[in-house]
Protein backbone atom coordinates (compact mmCIF):
# COMPACT_ATOMS: atom_id res chain seq x y z
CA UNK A 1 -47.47 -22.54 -53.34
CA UNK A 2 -50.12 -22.86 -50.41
CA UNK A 3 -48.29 -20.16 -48.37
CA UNK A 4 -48.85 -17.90 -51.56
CA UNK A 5 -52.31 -19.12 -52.05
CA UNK A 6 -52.99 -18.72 -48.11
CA UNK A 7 -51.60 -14.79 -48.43
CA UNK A 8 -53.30 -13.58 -51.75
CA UNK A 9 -56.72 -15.79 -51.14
CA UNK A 10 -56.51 -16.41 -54.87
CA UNK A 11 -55.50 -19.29 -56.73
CA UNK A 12 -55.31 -17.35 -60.10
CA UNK A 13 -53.35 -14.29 -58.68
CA UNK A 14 -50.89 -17.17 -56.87
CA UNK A 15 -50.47 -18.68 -60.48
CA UNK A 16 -49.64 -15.50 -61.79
CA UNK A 17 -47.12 -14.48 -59.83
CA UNK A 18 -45.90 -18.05 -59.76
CA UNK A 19 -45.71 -18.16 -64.12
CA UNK A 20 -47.85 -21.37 -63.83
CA UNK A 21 -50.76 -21.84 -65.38
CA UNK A 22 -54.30 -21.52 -62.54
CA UNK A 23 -55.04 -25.30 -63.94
CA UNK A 24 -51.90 -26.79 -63.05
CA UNK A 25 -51.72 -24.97 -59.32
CA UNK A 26 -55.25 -26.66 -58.36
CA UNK A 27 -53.78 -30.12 -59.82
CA UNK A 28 -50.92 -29.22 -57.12
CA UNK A 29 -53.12 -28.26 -54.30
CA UNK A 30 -55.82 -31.22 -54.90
CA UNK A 31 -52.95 -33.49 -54.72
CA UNK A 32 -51.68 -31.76 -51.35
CA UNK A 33 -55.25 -32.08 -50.23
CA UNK A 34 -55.30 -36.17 -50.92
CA UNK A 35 -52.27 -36.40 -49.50
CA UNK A 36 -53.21 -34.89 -46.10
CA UNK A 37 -56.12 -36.33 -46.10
CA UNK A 38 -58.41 -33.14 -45.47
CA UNK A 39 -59.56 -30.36 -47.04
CA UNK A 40 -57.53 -27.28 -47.51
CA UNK A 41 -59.78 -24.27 -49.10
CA UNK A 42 -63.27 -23.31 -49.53
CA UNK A 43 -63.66 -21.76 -53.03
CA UNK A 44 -66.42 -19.49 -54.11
CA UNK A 45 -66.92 -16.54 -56.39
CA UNK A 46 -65.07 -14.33 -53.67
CA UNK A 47 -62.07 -16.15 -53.79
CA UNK A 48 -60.18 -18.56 -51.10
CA UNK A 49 -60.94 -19.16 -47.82
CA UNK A 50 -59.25 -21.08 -45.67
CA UNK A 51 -60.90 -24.55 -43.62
CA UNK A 52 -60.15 -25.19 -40.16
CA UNK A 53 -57.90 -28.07 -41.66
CA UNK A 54 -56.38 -25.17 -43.85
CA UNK A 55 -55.59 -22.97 -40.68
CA UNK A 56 -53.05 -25.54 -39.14
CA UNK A 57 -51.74 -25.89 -42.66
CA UNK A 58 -51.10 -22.37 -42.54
CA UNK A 59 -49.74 -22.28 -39.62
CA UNK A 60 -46.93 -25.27 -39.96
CA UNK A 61 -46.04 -23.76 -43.66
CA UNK A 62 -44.26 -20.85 -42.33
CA UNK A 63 -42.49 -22.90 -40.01
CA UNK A 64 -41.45 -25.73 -42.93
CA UNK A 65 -40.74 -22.31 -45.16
CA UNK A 66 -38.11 -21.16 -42.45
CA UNK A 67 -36.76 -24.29 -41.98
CA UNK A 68 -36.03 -25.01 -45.61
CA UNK A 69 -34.57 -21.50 -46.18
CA UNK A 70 -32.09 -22.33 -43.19
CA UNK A 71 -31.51 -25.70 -45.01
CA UNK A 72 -30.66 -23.96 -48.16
CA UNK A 73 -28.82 -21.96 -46.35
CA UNK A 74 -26.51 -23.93 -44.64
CA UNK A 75 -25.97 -25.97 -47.69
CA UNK A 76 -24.85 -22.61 -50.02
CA UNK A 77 -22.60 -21.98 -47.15
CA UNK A 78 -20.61 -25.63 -47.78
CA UNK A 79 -20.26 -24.24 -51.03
CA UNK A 80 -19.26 -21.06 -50.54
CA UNK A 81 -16.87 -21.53 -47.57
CA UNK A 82 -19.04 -18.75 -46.07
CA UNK A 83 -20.79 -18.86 -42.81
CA UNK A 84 -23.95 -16.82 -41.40
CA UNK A 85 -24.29 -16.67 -37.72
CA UNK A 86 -27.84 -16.90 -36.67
CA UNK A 87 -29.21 -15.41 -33.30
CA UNK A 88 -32.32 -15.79 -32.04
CA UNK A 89 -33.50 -13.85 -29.08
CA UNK A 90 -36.60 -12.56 -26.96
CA UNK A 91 -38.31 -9.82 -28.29
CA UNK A 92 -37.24 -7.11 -25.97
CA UNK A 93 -32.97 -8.15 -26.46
CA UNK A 94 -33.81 -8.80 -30.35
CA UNK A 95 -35.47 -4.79 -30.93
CA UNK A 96 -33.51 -2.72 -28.15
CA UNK A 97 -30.27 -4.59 -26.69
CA UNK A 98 -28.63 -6.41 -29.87
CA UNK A 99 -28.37 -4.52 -32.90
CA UNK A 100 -25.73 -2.24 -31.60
CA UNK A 101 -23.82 -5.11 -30.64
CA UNK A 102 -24.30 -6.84 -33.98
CA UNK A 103 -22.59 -4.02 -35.80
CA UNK A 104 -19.43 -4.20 -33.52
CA UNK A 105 -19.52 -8.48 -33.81
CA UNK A 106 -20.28 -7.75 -37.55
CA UNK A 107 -17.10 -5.50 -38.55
CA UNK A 108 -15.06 -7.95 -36.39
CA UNK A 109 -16.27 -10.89 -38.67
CA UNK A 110 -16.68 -9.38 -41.68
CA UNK A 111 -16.66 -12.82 -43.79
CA UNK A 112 -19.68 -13.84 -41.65
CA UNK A 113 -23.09 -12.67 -42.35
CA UNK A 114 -25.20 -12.58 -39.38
CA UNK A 115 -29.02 -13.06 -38.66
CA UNK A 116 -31.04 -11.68 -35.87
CA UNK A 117 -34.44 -13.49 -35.19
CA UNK A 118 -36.97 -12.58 -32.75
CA UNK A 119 -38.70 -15.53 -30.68
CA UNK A 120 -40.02 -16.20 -27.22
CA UNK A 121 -37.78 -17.85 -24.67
CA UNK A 122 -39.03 -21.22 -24.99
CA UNK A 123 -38.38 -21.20 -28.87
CA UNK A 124 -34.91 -19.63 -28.94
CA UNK A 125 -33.85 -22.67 -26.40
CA UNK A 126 -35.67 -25.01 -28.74
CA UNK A 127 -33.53 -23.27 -31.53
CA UNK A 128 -29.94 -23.99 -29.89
CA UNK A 129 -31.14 -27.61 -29.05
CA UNK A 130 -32.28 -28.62 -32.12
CA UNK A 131 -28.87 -26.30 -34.00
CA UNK A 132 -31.27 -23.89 -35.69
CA UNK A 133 -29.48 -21.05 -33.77
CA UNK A 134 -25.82 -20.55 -33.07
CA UNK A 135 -26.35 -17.96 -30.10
CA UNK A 136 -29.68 -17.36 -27.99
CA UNK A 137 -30.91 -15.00 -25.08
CA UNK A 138 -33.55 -15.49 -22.80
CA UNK A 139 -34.77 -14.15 -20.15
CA UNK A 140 -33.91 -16.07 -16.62
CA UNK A 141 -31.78 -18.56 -15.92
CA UNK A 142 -32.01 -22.77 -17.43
CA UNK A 143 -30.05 -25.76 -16.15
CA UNK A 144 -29.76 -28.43 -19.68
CA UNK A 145 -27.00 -30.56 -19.97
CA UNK A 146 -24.60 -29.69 -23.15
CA UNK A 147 -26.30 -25.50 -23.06
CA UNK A 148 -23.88 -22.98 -21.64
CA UNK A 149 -26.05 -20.67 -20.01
CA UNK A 150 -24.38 -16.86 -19.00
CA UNK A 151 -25.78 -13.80 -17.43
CA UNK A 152 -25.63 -11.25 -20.55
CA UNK A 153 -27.15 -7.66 -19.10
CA UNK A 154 -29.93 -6.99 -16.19
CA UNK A 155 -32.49 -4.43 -16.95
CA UNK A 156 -36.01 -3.69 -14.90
CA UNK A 157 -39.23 -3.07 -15.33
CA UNK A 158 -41.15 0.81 -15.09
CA UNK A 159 -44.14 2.41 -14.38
CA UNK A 160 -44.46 5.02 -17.34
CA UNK A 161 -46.84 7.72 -18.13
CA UNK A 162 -46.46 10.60 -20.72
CA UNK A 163 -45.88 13.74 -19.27
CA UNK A 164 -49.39 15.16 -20.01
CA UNK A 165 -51.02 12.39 -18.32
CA UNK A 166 -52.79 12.80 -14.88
CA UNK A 167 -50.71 10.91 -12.17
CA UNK A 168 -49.01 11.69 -8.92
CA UNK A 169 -45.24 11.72 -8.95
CA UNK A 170 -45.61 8.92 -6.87
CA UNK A 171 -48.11 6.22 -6.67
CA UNK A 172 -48.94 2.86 -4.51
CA UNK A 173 -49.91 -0.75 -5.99
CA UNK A 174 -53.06 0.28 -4.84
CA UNK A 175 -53.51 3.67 -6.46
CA UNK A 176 -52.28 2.72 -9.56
CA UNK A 177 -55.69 -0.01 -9.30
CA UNK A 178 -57.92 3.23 -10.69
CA UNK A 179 -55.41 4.21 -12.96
CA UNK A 180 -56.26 3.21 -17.47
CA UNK A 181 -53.11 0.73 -17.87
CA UNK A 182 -52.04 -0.88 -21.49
CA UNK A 183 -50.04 -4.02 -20.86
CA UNK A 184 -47.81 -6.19 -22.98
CA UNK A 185 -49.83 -9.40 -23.52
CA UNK A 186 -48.51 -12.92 -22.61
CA UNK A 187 -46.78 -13.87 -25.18
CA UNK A 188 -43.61 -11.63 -23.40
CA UNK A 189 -41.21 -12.87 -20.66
CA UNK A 190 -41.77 -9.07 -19.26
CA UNK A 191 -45.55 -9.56 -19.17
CA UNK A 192 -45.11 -13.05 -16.86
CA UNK A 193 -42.79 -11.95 -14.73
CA UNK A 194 -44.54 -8.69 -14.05
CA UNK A 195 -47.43 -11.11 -13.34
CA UNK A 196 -45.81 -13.05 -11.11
CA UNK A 197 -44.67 -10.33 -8.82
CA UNK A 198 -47.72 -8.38 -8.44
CA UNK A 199 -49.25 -11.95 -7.50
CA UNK A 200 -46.65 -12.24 -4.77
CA UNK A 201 -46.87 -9.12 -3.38
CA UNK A 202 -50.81 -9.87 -3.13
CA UNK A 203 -51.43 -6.87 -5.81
CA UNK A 204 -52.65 -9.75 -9.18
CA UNK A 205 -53.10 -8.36 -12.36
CA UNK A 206 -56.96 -8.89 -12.42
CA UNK A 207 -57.46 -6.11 -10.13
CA UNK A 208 -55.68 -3.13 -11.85
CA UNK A 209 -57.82 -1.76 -14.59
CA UNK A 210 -56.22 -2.79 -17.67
CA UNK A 211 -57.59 -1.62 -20.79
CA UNK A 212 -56.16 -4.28 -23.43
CA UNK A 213 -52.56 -6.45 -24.19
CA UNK A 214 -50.57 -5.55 -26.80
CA UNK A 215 -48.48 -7.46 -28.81
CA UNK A 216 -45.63 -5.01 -29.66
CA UNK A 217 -43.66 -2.62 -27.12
CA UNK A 218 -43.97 0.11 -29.75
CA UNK A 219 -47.58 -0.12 -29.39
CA UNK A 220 -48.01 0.24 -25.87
CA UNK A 221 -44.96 2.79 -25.85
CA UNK A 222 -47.28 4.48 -28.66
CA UNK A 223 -50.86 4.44 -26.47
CA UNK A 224 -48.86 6.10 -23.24
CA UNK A 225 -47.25 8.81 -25.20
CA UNK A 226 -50.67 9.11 -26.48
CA UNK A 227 -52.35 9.65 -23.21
CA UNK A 228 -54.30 7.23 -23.01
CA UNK A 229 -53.02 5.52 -19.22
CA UNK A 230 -49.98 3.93 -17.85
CA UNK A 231 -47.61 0.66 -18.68
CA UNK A 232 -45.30 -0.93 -16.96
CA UNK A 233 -42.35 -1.86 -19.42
CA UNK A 234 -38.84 -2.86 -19.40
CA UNK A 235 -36.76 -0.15 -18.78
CA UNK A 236 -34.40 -0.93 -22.12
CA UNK A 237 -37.38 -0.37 -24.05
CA UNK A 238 -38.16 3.38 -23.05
CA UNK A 239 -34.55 5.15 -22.11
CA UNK A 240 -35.03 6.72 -25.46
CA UNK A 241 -37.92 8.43 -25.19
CA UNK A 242 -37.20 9.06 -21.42
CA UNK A 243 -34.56 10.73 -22.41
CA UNK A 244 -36.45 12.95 -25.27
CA UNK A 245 -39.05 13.19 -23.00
CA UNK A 246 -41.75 12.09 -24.40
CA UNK A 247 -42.66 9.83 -21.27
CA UNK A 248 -41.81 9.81 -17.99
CA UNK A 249 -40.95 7.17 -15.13
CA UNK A 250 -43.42 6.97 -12.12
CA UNK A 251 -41.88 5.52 -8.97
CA UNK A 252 -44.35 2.93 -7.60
CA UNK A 253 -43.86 2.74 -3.78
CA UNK A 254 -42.57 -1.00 -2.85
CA UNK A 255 -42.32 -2.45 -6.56
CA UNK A 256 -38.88 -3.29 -7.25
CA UNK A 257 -38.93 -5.85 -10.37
CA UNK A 258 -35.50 -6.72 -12.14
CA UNK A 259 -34.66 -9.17 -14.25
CA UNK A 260 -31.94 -11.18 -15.99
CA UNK A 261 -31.51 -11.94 -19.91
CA UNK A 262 -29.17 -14.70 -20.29
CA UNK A 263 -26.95 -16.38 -23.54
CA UNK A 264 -27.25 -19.49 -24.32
CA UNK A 265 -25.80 -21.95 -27.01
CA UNK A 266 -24.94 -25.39 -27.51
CA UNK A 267 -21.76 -26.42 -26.23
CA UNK A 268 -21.03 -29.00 -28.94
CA UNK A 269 -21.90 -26.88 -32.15
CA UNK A 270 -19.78 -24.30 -30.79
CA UNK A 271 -16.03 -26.55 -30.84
CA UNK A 272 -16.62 -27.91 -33.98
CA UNK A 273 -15.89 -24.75 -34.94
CA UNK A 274 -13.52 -22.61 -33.91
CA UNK A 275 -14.20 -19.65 -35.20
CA UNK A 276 -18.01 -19.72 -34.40
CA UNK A 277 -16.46 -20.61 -30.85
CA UNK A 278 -14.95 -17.50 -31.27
CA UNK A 279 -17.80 -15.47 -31.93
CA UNK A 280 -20.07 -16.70 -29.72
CA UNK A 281 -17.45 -16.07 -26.78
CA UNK A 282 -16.64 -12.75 -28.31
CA UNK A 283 -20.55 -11.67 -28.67
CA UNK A 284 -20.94 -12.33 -24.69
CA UNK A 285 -17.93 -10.94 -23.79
CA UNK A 286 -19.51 -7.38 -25.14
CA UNK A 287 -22.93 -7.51 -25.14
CA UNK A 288 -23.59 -5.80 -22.00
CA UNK A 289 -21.46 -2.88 -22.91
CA UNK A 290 -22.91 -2.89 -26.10
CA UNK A 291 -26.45 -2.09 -25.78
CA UNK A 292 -27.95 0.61 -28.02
């Protein structure tokens, strides 16, 4: 009832859509609040607002919301003699790599539903550790005891421009400095290790002239094709419109960045089950001639 209160910023549209009376929601929510401890809203005639005490609530209630519905989840699946196989994976392998490779893992399981969650790298590991995920991938390479960690596909990481856009065919570290750029922001494995290279080739981010971070590939894919400057980007993520030629890839003289996106699960959960054992095997065995 908070998370609905949180997203309408109304206590009386909440209680509508909820069939409770508005009364009976603030009795709920002034008990929530005593039982924190804090406060949770600021009412006024405009409607909710949320306190700094209410922000953290906020944020924590779509992570207790997630966890329930896997709880609930797991529980209908005892009853059912059903199973759903739940994947979580980076961003980039989530949108561009997976979902082809989910179909062909789908109509080989077809009693299995199957769930496809995108999450940075240090989540989906936190996800196989704590069970909440039956099959990860992550960029680069972990060592944790009872985590079977395999390479899954290599892709790298391109200097695009649309075709429109004023750039030589091929440019320098250094040229590209005076060059608009869009970047991913930092929340992407892409974005750090792109960081990390240009650092150690004595090139750091901080002097190329970066317009903004993004927080969606389709966004910067979006503002190139637009014109408006340059992005480096995992190949993967542009092929498509490469292809269609809508953009176009800029060699970059002495940048070579490639990477490694990696499975993961937990070594345990898998042999208590054979057939998830089976899956997961089966899912690595064609992801990386699977890729959309």
């Amino acid at each position: 009832m908070f998370d609905r209160i949180a997203r309408e910023k109304s206590i009386s549209k909440a209680a509508s859509a909820s069939h409770i009376s508005q009364p009976a929601l603030s009795q709920q929510m002034q008990r929530l609040e005593e039982e924190l401890g804090v406060k949770l809203f600021e009412r006024s005639n405009r409607g909710i607002t949320l306190t700094k005490a209410g922000e953290v609530m906020n944020k924590y209630s779509a992570q207790f919301l997630e966890t329930y519905s896997d709880l609930r989840e797991e529980l209908d699946n005892l009853q059912t003699y059903s199973g759903t196989f739940r994947i979580a994976a980076t961003p980039v392998a989530c949108n561009y790599a997976l979902p082809c490779c989910l179909y062909k893992v789908n109509h080989k399981y077809p009693n299995y539903s199957f769930s496809l969650n995108s999450v940075s790298s240090n989540e989906v590991i936190h996800r196989i550790e704590r069970g909440q995920a039956d099959l990860g991938f992550i960029v680069g390479k972990i060592q944790e005891e009872k985590i079977v960690c395999s390479p899954a596909f290599s892709d790298k990481i391109c200097l695009v421009a649309s075709h429109g856009f004023h750039i030589p065919d091929r440019v320098t570290l250094d040229n590209l400095k005076r060059i608009p750029m869009v970047m991913l922001n930092e929340q992407f494995s892409s974005y750090r290790l792109l960081r990390q290279y240009l650092d150690q080739q004595g090139h750091p981010v901080e002097k190329f002239k970066v317009m903004f971070q993004l927080d969606s590939t389709e966004s910067v894919k979006s503002t190139v094709m637009a014109g408006h400057g340059v992005a480096f980007l995992p190949y993967i993520t542009i092929k498509k419109e490469v292809y269609q030629k809508q953009i176009k890839i800029i060699p970059v003289t002495d940048f070579d960045l490639n990477y490694d996106v990696y499975s993961i699960y937990h070594m345990h959960e898998a042999k208590e089950n054979q057939t998830l054992e089976e899956i997961v095997k089966y899912f690595i065995s064609i992801v990386s001639k699977s890729i959309c």
